[in-house]
Structures are given as C-alpha cells and as structure tokens.
PDBML (XML) file of the C-alpha atoms, coordinates in Angstrom:
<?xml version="1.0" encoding="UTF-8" ?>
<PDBx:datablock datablockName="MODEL"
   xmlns:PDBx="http://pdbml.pdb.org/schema/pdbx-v50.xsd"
   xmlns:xsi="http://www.w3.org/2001/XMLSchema-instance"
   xsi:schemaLocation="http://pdbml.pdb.org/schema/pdbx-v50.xsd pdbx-v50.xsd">
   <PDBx:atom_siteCategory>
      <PDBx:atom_site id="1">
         <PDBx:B_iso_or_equiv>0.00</PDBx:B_iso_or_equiv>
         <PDBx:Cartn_x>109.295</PDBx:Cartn_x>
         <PDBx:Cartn_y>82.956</PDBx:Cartn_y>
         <PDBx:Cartn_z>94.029</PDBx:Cartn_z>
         <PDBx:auth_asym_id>A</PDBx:auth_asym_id>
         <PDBx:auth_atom_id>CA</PDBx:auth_atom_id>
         <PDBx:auth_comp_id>UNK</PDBx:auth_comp_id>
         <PDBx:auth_seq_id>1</PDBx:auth_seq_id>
         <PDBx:group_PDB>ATOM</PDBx:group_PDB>
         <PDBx:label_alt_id xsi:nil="true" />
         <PDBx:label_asym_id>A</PDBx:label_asym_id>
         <PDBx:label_atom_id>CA</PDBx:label_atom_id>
         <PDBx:label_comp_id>UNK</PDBx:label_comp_id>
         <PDBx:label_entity_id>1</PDBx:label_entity_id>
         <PDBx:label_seq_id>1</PDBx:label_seq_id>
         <PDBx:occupancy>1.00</PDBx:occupancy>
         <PDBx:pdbx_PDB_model_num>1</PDBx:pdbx_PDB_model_num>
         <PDBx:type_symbol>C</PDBx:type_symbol>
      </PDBx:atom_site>
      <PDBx:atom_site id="2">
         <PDBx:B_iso_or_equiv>0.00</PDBx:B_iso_or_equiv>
         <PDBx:Cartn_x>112.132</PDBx:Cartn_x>
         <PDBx:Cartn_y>80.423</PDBx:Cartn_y>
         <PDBx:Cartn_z>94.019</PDBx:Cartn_z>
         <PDBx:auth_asym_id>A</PDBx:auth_asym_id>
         <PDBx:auth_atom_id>CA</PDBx:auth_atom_id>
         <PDBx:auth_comp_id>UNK</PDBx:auth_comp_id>
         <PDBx:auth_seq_id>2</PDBx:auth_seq_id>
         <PDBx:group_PDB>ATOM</PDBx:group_PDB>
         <PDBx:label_alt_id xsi:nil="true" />
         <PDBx:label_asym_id>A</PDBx:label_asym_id>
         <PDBx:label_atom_id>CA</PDBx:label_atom_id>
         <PDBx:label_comp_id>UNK</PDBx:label_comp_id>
         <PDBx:label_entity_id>1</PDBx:label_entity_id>
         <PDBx:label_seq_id>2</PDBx:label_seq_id>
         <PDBx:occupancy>1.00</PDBx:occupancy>
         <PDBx:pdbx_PDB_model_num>1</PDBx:pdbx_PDB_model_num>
         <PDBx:type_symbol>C</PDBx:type_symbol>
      </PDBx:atom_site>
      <PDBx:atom_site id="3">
         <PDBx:B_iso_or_equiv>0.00</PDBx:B_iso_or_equiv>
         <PDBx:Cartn_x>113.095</PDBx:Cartn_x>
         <PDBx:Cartn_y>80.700</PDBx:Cartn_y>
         <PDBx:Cartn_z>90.378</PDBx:Cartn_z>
         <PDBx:auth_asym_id>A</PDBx:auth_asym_id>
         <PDBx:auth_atom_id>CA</PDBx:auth_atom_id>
         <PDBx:auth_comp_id>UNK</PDBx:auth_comp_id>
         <PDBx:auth_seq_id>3</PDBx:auth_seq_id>
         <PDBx:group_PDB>ATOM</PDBx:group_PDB>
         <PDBx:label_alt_id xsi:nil="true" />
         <PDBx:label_asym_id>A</PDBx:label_asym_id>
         <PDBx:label_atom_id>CA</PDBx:label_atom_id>
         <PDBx:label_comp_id>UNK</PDBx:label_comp_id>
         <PDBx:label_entity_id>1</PDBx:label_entity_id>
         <PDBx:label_seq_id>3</PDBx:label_seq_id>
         <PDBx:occupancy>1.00</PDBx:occupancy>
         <PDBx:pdbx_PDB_model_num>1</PDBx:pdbx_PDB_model_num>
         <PDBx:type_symbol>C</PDBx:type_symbol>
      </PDBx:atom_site>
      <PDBx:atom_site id="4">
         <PDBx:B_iso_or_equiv>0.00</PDBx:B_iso_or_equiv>
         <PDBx:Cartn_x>116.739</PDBx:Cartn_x>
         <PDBx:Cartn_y>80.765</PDBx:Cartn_y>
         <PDBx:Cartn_z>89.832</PDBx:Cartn_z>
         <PDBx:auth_asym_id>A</PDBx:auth_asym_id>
         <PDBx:auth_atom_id>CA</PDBx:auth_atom_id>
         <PDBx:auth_comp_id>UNK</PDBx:auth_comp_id>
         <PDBx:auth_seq_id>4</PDBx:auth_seq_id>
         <PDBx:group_PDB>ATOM</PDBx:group_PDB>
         <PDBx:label_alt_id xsi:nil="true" />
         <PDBx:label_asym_id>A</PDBx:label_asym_id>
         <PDBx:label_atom_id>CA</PDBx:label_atom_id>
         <PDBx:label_comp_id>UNK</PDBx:label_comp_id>
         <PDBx:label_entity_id>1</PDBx:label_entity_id>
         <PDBx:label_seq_id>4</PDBx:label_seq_id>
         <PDBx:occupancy>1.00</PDBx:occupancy>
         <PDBx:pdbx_PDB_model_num>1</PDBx:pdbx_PDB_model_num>
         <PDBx:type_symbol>C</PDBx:type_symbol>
      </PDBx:atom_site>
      <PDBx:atom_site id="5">
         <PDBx:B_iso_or_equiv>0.00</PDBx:B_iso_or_equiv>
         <PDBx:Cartn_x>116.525</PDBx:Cartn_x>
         <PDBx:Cartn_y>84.270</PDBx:Cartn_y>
         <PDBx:Cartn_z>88.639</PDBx:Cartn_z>
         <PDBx:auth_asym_id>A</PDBx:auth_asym_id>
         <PDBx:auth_atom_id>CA</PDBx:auth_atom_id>
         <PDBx:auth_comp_id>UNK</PDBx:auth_comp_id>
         <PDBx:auth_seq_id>5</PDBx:auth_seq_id>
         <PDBx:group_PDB>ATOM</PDBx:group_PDB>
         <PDBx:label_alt_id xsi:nil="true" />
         <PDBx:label_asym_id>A</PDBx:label_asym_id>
         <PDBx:label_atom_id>CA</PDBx:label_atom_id>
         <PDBx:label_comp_id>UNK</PDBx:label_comp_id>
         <PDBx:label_entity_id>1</PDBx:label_entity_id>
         <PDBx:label_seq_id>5</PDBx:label_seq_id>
         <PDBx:occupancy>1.00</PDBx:occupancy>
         <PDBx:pdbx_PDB_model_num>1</PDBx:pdbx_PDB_model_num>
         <PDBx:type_symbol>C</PDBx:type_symbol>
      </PDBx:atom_site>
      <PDBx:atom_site id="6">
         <PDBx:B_iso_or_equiv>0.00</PDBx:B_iso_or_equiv>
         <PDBx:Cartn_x>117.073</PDBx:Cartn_x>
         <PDBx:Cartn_y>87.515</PDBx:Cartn_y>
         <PDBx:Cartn_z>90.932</PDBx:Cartn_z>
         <PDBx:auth_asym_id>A</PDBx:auth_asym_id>
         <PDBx:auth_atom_id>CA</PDBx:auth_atom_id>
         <PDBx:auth_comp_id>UNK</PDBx:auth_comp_id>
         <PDBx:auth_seq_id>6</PDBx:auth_seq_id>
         <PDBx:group_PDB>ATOM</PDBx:group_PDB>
         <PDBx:label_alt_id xsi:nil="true" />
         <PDBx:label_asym_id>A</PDBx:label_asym_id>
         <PDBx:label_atom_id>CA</PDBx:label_atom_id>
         <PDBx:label_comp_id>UNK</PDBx:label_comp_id>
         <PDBx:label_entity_id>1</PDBx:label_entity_id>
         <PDBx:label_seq_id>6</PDBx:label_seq_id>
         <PDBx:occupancy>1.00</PDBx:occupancy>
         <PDBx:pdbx_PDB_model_num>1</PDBx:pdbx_PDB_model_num>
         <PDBx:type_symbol>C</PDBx:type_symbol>
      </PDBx:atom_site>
      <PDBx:atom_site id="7">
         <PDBx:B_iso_or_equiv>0.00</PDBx:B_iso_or_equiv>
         <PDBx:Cartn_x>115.152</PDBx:Cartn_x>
         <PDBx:Cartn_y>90.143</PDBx:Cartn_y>
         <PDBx:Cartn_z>89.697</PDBx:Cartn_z>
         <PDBx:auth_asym_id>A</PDBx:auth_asym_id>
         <PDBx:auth_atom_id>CA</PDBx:auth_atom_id>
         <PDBx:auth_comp_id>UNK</PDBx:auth_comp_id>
         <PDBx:auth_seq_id>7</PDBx:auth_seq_id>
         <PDBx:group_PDB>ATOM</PDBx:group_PDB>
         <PDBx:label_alt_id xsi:nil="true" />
         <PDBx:label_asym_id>A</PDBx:label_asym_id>
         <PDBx:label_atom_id>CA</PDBx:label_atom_id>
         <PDBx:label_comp_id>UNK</PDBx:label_comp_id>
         <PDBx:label_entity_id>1</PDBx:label_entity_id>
         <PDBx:label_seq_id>7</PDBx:label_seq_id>
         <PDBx:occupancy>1.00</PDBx:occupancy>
         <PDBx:pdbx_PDB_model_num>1</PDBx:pdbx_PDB_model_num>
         <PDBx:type_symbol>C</PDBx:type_symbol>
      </PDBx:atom_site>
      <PDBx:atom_site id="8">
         <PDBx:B_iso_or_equiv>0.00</PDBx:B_iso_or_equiv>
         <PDBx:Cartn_x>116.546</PDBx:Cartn_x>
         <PDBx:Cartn_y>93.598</PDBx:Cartn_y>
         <PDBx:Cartn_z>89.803</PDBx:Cartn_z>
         <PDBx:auth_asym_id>A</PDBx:auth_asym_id>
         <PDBx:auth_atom_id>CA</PDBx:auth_atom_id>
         <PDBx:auth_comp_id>UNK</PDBx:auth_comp_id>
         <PDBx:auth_seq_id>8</PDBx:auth_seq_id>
         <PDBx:group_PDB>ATOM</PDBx:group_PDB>
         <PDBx:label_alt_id xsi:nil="true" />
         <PDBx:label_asym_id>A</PDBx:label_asym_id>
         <PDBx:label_atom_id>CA</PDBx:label_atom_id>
         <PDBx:label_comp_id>UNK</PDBx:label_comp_id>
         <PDBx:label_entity_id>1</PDBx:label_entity_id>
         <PDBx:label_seq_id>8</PDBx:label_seq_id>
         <PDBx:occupancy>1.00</PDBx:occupancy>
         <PDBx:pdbx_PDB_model_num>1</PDBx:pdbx_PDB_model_num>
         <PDBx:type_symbol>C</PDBx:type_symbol>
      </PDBx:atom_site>
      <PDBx:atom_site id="9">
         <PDBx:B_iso_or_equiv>0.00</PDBx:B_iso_or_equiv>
         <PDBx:Cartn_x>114.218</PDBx:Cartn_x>
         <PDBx:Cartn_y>94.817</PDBx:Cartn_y>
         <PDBx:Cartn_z>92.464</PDBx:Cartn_z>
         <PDBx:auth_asym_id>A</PDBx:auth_asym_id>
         <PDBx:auth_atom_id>CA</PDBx:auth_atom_id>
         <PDBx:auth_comp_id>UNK</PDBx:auth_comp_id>
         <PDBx:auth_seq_id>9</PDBx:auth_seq_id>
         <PDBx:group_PDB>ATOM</PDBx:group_PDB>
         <PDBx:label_alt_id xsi:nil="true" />
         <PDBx:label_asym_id>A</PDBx:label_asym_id>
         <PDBx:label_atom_id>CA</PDBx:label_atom_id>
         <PDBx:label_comp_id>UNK</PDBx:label_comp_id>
         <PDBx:label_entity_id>1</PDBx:label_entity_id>
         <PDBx:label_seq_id>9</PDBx:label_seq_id>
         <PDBx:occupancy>1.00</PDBx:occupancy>
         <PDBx:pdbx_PDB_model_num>1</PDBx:pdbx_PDB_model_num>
         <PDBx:type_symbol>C</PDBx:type_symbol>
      </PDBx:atom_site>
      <PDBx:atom_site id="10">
         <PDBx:B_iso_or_equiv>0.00</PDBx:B_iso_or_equiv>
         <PDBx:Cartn_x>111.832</PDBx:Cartn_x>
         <PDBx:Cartn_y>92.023</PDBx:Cartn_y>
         <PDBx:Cartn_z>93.616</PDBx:Cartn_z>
         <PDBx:auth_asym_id>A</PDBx:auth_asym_id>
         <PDBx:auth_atom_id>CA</PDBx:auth_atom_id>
         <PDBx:auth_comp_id>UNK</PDBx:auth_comp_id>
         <PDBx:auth_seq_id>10</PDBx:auth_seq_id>
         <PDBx:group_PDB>ATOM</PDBx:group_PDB>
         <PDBx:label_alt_id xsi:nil="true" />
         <PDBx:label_asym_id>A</PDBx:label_asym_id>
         <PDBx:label_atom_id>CA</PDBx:label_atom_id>
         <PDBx:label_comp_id>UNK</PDBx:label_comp_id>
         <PDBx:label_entity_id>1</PDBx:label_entity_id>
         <PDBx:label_seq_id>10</PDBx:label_seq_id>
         <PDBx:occupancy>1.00</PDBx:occupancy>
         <PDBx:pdbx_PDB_model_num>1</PDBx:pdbx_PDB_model_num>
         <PDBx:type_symbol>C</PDBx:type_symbol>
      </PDBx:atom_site>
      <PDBx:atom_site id="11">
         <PDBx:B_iso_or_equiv>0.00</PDBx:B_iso_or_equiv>
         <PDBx:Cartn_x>108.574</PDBx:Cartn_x>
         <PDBx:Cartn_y>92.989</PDBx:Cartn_y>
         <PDBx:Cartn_z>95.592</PDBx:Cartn_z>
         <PDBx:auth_asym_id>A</PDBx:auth_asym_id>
         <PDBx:auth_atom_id>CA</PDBx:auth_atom_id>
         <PDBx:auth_comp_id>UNK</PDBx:auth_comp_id>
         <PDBx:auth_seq_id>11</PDBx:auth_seq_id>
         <PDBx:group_PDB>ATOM</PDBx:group_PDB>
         <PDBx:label_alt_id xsi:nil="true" />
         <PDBx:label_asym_id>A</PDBx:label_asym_id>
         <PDBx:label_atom_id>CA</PDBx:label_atom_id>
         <PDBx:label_comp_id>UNK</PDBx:label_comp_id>
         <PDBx:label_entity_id>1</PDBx:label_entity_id>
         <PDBx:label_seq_id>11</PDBx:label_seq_id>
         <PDBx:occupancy>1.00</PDBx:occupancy>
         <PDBx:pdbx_PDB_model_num>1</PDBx:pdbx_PDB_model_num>
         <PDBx:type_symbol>C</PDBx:type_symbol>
      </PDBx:atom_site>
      <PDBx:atom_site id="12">
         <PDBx:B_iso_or_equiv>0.00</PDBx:B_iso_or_equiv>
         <PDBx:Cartn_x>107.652</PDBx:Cartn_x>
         <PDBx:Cartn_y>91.033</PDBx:Cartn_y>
         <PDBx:Cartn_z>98.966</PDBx:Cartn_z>
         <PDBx:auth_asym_id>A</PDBx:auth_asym_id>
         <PDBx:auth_atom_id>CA</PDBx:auth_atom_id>
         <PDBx:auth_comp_id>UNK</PDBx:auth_comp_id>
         <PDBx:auth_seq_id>12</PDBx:auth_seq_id>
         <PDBx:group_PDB>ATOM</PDBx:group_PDB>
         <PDBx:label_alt_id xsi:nil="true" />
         <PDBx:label_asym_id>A</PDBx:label_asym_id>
         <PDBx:label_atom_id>CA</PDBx:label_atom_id>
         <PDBx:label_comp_id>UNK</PDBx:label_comp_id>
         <PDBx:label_entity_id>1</PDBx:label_entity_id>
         <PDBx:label_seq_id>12</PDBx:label_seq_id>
         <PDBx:occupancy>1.00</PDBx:occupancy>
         <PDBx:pdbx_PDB_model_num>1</PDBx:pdbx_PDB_model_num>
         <PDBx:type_symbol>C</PDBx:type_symbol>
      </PDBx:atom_site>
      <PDBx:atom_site id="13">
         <PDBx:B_iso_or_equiv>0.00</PDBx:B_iso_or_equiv>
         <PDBx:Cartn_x>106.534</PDBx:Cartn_x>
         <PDBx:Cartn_y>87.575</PDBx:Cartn_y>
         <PDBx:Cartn_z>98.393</PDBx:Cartn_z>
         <PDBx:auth_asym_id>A</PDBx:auth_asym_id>
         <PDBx:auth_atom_id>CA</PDBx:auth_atom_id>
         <PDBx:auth_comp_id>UNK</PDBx:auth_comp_id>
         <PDBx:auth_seq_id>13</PDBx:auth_seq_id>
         <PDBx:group_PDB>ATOM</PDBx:group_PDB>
         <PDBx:label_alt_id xsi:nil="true" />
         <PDBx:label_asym_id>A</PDBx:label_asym_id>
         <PDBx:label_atom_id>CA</PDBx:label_atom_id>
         <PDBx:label_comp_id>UNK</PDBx:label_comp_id>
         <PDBx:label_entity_id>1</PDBx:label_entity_id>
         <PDBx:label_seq_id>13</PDBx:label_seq_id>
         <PDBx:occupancy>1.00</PDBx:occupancy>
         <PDBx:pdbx_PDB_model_num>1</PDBx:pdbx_PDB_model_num>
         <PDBx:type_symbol>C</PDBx:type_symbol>
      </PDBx:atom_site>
      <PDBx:atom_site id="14">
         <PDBx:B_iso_or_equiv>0.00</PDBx:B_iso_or_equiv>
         <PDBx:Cartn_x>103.468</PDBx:Cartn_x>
         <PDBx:Cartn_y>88.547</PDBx:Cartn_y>
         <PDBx:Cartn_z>101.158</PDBx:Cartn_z>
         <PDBx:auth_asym_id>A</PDBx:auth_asym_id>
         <PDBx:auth_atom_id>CA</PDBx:auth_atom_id>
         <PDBx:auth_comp_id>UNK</PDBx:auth_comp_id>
         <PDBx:auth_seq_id>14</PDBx:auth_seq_id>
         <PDBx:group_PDB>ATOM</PDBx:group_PDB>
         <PDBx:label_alt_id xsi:nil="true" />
         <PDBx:label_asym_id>A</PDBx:label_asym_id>
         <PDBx:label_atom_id>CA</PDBx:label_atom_id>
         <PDBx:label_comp_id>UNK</PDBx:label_comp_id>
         <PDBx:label_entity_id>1</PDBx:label_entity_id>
         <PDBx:label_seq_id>14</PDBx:label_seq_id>
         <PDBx:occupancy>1.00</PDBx:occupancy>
         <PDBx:pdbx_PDB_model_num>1</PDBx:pdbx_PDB_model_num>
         <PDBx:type_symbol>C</PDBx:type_symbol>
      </PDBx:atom_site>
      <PDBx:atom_site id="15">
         <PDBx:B_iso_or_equiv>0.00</PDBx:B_iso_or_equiv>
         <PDBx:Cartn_x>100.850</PDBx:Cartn_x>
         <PDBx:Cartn_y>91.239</PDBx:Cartn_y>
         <PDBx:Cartn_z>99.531</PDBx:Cartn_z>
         <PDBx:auth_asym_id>A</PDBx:auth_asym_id>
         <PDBx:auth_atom_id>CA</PDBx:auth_atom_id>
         <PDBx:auth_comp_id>UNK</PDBx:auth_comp_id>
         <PDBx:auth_seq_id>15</PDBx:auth_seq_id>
         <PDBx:group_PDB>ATOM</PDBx:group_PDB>
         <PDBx:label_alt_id xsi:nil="true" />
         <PDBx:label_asym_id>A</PDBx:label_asym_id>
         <PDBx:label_atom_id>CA</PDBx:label_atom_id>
         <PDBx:label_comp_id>UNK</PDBx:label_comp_id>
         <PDBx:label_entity_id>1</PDBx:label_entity_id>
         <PDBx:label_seq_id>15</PDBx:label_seq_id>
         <PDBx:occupancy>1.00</PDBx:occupancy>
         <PDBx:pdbx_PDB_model_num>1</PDBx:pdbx_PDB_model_num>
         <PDBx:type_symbol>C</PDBx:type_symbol>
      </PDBx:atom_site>
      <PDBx:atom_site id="16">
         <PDBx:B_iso_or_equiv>0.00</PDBx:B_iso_or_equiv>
         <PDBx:Cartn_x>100.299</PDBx:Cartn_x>
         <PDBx:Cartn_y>93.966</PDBx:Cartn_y>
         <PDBx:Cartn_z>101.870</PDBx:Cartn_z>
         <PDBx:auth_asym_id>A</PDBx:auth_asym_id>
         <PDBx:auth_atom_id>CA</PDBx:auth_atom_id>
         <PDBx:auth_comp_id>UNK</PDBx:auth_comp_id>
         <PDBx:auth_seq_id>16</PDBx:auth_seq_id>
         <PDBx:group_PDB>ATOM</PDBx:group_PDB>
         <PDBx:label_alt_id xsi:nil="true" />
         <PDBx:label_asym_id>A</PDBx:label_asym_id>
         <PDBx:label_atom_id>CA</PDBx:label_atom_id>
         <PDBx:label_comp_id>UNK</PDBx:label_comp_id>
         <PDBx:label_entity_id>1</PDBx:label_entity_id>
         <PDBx:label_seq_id>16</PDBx:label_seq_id>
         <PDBx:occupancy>1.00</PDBx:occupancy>
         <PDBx:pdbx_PDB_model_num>1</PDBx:pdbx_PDB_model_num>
         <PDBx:type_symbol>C</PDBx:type_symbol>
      </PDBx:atom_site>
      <PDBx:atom_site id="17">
         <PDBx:B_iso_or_equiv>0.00</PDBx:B_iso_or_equiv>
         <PDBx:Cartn_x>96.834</PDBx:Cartn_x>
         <PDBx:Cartn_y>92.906</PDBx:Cartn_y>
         <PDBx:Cartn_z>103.435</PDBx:Cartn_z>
         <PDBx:auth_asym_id>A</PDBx:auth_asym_id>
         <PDBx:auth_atom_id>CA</PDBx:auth_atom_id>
         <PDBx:auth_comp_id>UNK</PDBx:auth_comp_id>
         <PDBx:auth_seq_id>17</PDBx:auth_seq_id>
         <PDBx:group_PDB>ATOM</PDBx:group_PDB>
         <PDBx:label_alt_id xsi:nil="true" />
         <PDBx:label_asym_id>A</PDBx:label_asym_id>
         <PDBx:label_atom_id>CA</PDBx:label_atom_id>
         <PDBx:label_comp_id>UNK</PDBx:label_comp_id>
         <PDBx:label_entity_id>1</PDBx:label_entity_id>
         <PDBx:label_seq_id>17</PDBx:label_seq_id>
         <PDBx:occupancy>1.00</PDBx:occupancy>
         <PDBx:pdbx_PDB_model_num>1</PDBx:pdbx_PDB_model_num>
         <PDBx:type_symbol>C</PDBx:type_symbol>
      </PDBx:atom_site>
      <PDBx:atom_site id="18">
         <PDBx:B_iso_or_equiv>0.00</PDBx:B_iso_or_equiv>
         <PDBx:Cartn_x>97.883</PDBx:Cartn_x>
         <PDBx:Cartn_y>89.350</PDBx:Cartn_y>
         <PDBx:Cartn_z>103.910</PDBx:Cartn_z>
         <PDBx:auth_asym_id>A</PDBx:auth_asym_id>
         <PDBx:auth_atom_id>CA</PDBx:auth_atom_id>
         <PDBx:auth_comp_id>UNK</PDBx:auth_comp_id>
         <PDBx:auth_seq_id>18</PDBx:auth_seq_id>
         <PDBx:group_PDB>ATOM</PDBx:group_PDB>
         <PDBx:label_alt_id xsi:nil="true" />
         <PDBx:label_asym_id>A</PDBx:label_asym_id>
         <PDBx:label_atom_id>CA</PDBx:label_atom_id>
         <PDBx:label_comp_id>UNK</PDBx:label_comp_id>
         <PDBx:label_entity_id>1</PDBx:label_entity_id>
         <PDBx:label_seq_id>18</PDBx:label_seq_id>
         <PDBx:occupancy>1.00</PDBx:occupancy>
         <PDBx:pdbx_PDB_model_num>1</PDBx:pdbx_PDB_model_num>
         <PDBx:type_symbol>C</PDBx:type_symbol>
      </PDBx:atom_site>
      <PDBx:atom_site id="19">
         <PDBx:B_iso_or_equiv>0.00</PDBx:B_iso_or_equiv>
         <PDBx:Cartn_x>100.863</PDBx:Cartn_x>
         <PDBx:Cartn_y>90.486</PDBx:Cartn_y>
         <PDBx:Cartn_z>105.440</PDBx:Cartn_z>
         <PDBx:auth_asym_id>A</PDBx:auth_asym_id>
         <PDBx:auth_atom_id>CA</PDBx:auth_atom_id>
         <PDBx:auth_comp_id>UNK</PDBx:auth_comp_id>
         <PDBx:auth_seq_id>19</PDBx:auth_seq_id>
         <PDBx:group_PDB>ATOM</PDBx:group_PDB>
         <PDBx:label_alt_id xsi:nil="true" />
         <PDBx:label_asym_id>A</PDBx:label_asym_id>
         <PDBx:label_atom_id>CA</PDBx:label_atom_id>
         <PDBx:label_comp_id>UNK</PDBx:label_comp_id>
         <PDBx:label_entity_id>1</PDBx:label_entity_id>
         <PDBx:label_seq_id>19</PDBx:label_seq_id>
         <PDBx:occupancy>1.00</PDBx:occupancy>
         <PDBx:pdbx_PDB_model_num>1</PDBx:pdbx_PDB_model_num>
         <PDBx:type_symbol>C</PDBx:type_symbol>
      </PDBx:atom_site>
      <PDBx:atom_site id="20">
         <PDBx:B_iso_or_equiv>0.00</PDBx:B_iso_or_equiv>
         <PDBx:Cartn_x>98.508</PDBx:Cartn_x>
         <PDBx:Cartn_y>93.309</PDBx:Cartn_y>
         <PDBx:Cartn_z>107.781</PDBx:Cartn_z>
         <PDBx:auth_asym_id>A</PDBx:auth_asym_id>
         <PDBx:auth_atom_id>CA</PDBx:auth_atom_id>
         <PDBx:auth_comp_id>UNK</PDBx:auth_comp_id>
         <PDBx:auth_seq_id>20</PDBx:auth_seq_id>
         <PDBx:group_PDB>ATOM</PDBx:group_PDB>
         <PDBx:label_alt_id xsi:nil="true" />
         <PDBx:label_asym_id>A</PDBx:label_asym_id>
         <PDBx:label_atom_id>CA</PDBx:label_atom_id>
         <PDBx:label_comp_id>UNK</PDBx:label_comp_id>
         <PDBx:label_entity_id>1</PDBx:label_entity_id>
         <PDBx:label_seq_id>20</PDBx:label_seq_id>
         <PDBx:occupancy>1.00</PDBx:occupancy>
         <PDBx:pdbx_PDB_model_num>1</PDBx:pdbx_PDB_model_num>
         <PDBx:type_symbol>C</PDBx:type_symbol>
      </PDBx:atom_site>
      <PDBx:atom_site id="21">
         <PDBx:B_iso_or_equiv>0.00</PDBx:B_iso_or_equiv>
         <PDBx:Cartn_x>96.540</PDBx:Cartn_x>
         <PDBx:Cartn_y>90.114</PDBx:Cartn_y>
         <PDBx:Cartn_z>108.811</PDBx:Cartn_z>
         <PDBx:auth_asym_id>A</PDBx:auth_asym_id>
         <PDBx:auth_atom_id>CA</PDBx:auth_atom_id>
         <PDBx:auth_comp_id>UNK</PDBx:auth_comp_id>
         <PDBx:auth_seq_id>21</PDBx:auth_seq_id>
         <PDBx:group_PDB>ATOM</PDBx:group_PDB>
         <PDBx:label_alt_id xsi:nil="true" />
         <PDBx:label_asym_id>A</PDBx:label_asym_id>
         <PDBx:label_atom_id>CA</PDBx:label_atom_id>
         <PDBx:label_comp_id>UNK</PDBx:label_comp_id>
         <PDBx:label_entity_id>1</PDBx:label_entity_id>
         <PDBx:label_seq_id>21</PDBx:label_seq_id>
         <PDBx:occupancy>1.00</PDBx:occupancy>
         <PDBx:pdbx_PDB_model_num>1</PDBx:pdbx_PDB_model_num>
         <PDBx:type_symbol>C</PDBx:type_symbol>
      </PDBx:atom_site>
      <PDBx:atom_site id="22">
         <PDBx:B_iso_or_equiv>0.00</PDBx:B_iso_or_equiv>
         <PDBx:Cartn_x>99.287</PDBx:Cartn_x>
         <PDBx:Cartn_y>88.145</PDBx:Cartn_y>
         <PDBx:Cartn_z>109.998</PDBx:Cartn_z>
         <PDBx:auth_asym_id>A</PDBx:auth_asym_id>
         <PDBx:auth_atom_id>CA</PDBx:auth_atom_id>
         <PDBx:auth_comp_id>UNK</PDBx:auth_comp_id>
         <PDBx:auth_seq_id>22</PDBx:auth_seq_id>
         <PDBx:group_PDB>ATOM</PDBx:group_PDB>
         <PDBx:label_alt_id xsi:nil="true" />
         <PDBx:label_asym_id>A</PDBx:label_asym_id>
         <PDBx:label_atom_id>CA</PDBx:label_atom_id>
         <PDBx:label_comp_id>UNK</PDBx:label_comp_id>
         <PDBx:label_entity_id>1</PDBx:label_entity_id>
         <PDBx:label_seq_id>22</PDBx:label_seq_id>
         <PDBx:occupancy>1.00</PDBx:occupancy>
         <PDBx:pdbx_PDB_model_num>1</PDBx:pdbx_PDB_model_num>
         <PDBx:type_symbol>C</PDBx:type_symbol>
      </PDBx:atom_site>
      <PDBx:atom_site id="23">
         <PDBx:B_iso_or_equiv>0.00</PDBx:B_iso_or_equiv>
         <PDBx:Cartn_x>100.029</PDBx:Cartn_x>
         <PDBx:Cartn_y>90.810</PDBx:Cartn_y>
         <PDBx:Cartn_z>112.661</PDBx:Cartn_z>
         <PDBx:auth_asym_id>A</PDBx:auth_asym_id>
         <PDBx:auth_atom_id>CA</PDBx:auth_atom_id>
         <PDBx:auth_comp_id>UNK</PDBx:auth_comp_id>
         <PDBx:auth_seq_id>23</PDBx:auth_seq_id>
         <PDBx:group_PDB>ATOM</PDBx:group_PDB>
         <PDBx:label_alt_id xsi:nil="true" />
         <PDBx:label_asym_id>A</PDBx:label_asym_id>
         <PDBx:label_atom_id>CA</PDBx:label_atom_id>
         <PDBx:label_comp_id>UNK</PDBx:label_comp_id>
         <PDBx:label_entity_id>1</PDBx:label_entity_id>
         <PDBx:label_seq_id>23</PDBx:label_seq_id>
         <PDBx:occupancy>1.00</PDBx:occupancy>
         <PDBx:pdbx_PDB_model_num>1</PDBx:pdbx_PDB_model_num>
         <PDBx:type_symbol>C</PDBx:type_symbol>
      </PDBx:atom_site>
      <PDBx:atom_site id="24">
         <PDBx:B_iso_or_equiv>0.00</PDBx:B_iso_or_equiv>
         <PDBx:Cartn_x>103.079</PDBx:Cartn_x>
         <PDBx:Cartn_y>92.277</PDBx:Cartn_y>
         <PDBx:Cartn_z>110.135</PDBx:Cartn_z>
         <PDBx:auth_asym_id>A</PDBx:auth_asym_id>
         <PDBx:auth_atom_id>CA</PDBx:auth_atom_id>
         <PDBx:auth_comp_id>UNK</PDBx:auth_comp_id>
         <PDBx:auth_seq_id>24</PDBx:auth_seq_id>
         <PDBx:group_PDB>ATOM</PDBx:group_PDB>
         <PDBx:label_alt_id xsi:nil="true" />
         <PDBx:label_asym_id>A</PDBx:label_asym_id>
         <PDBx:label_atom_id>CA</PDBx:label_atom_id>
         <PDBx:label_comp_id>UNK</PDBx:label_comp_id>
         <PDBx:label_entity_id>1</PDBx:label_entity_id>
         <PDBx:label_seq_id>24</PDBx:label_seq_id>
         <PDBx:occupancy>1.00</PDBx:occupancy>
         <PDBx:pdbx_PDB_model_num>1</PDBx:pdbx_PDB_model_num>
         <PDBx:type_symbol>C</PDBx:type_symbol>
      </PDBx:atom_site>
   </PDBx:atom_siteCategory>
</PDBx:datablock>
C-alpha cells in the first residue's frame, strides 16, 4: 500500500492468482 510506513518485509501488492492471470 502507499502508507508512509516500510514494513520490514512487505509481500507483493498483486496476490498470486491475480498476478498468474495477468500473464505474470
């Protein structure tokens, strides 16, 4: 997300299924 915060160890914005049906 665009809070101002950096997590530690931030997952992909794009779940993995979205992301497989977007050709990525």
């Amino acid at each position: 997300n665009w809070d101002m915060k950096i997590d530690l160890c931030e997952e992909p914005a794009v779940p993995t299924l979205q992301a497989a049906q977007v050709g990525a």
